[in-house]
N, C-alpha and C. Protein backbone atom coordinates (compact mmCIF):
# COMPACT_ATOMS: atom_id res chain seq x y z
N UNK A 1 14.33 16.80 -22.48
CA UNK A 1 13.71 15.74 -21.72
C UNK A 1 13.43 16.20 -20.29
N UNK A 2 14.19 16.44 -19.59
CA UNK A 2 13.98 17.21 -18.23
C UNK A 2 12.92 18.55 -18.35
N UNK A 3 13.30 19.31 -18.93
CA UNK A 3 12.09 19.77 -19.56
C UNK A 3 10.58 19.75 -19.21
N UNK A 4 10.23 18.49 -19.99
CA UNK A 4 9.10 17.59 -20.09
C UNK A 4 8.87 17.48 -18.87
N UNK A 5 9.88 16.24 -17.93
CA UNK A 5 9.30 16.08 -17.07
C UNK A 5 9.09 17.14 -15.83
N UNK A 6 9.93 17.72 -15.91
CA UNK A 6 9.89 19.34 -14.55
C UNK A 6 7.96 19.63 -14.14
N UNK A 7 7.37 19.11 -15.70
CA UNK A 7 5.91 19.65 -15.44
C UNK A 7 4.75 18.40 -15.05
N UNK A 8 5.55 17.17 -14.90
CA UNK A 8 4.94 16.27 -14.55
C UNK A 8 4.18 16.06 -12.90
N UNK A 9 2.93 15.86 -12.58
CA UNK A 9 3.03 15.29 -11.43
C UNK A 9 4.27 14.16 -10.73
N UNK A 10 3.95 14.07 -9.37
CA UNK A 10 4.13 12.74 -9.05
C UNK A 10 3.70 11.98 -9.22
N UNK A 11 2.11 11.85 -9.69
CA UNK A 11 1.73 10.38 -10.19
C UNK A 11 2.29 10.20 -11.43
N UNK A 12 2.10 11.47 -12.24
CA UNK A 12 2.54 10.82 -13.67
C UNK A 12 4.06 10.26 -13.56
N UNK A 13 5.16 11.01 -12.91
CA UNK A 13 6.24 10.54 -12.62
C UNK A 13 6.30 9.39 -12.22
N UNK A 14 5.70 8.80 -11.53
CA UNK A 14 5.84 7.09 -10.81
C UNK A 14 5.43 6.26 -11.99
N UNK A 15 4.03 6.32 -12.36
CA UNK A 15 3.58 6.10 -13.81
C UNK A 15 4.95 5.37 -14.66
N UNK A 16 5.37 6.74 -15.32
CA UNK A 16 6.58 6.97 -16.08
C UNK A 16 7.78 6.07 -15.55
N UNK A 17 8.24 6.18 -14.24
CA UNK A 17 8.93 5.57 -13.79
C UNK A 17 8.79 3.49 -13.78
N UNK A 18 7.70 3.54 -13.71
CA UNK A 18 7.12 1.93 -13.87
C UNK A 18 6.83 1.39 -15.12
N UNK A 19 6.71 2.51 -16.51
CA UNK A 19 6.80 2.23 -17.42
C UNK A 19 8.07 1.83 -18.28
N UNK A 20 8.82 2.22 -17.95
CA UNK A 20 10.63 2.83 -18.17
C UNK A 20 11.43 1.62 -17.40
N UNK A 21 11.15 0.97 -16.41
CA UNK A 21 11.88 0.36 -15.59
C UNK A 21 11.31 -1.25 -15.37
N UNK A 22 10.16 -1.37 -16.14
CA UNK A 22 9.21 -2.82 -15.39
C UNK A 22 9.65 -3.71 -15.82
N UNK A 23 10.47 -3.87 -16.40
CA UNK A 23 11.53 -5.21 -16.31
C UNK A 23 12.51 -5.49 -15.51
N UNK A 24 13.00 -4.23 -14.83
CA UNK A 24 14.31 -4.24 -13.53
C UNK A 24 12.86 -4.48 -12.47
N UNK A 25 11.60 -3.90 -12.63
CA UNK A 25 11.30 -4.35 -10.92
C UNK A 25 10.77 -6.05 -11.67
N UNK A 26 10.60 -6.25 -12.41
CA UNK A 26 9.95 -8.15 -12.43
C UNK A 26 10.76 -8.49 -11.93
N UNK A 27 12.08 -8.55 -12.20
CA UNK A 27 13.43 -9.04 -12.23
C UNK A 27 13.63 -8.96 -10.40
N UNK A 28 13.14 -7.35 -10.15
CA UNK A 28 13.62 -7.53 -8.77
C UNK A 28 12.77 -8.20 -7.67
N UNK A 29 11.38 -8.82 -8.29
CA UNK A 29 10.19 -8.57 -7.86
C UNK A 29 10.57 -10.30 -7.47
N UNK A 30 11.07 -11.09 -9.00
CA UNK A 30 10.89 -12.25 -8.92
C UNK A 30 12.00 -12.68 -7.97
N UNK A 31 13.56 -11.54 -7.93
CA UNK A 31 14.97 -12.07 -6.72
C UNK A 31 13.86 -12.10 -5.16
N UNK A 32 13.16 -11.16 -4.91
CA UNK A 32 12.62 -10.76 -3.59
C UNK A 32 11.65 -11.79 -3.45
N UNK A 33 11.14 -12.67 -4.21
CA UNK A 33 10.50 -13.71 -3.68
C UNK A 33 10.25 -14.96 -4.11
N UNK A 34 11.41 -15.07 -4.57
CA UNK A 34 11.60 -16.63 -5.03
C UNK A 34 12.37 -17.87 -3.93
N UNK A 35 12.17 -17.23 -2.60
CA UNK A 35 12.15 -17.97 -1.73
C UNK A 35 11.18 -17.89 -0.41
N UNK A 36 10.00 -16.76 -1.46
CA UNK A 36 9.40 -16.26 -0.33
C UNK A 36 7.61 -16.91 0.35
N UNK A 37 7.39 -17.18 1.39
CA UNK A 37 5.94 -17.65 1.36
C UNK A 37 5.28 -16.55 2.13
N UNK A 38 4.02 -16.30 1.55
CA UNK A 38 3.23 -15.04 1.98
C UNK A 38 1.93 -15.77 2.06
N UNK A 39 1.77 -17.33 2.29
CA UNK A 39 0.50 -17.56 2.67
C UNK A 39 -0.46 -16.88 3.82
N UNK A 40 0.43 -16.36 4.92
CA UNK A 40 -0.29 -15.43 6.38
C UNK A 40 0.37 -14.20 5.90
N UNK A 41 0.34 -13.63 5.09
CA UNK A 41 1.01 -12.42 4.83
C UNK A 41 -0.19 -11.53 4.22
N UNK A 42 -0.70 -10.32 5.09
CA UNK A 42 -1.40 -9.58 4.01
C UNK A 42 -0.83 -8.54 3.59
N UNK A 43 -1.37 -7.72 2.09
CA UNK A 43 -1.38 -7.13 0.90
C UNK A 43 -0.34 -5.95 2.09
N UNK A 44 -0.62 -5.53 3.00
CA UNK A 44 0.04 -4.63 3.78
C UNK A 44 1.32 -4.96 4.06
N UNK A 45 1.26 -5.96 4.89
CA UNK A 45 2.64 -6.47 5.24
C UNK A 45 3.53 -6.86 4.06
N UNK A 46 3.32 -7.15 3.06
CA UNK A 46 4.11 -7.43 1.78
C UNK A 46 4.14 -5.64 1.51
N UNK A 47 3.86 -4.75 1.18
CA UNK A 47 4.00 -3.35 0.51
C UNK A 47 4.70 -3.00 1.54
N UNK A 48 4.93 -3.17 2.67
CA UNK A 48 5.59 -2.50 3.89
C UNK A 48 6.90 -3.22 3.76
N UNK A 49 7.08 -4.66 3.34
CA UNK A 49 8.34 -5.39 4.15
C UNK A 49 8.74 -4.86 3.05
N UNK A 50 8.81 -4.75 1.64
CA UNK A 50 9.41 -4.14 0.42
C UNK A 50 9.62 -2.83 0.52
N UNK A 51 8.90 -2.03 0.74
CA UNK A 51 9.36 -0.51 1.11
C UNK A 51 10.60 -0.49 1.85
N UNK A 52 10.38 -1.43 3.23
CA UNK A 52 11.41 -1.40 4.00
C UNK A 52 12.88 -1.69 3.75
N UNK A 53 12.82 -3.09 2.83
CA UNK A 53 14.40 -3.44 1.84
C UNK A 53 14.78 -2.29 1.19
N UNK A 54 13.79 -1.94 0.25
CA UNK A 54 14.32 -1.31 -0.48
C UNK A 54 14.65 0.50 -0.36
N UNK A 55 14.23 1.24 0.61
CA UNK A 55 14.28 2.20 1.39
C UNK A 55 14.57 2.60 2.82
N UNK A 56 15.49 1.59 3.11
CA UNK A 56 16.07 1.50 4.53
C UNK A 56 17.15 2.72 5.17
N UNK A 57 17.67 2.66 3.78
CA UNK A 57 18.69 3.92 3.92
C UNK A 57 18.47 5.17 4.71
């Protein structure tokens, strides 16, 4: 398996990764904004404030 992927891009890897996992991000998608309003919020500021939670480290 490692293998396999060693020859993957990074896109295909993210790909792969969103295929493999898209029920942990709904799940995390729906905790991160089920109290959330993004009516003045654009497409930027939402991809940024999430990067930011989740890659703060």
């Amino acid at each position: 398996m490692v293998n396999k992927l060693r020859d993957k891009s990074e896109e295909e890897l993210k790909l792969l990764y969103i295929k493999f996992f898209s029920n942990e991000l709904n799940e995390e998608w729906r905790e991160i904004t089920k109290e959330a309003d993004f009516k003045n919020a654009s497409d930027e500021d939402i991809i940024q404030a999430i990067q930011k939670q989740r890659y703060s480290n």
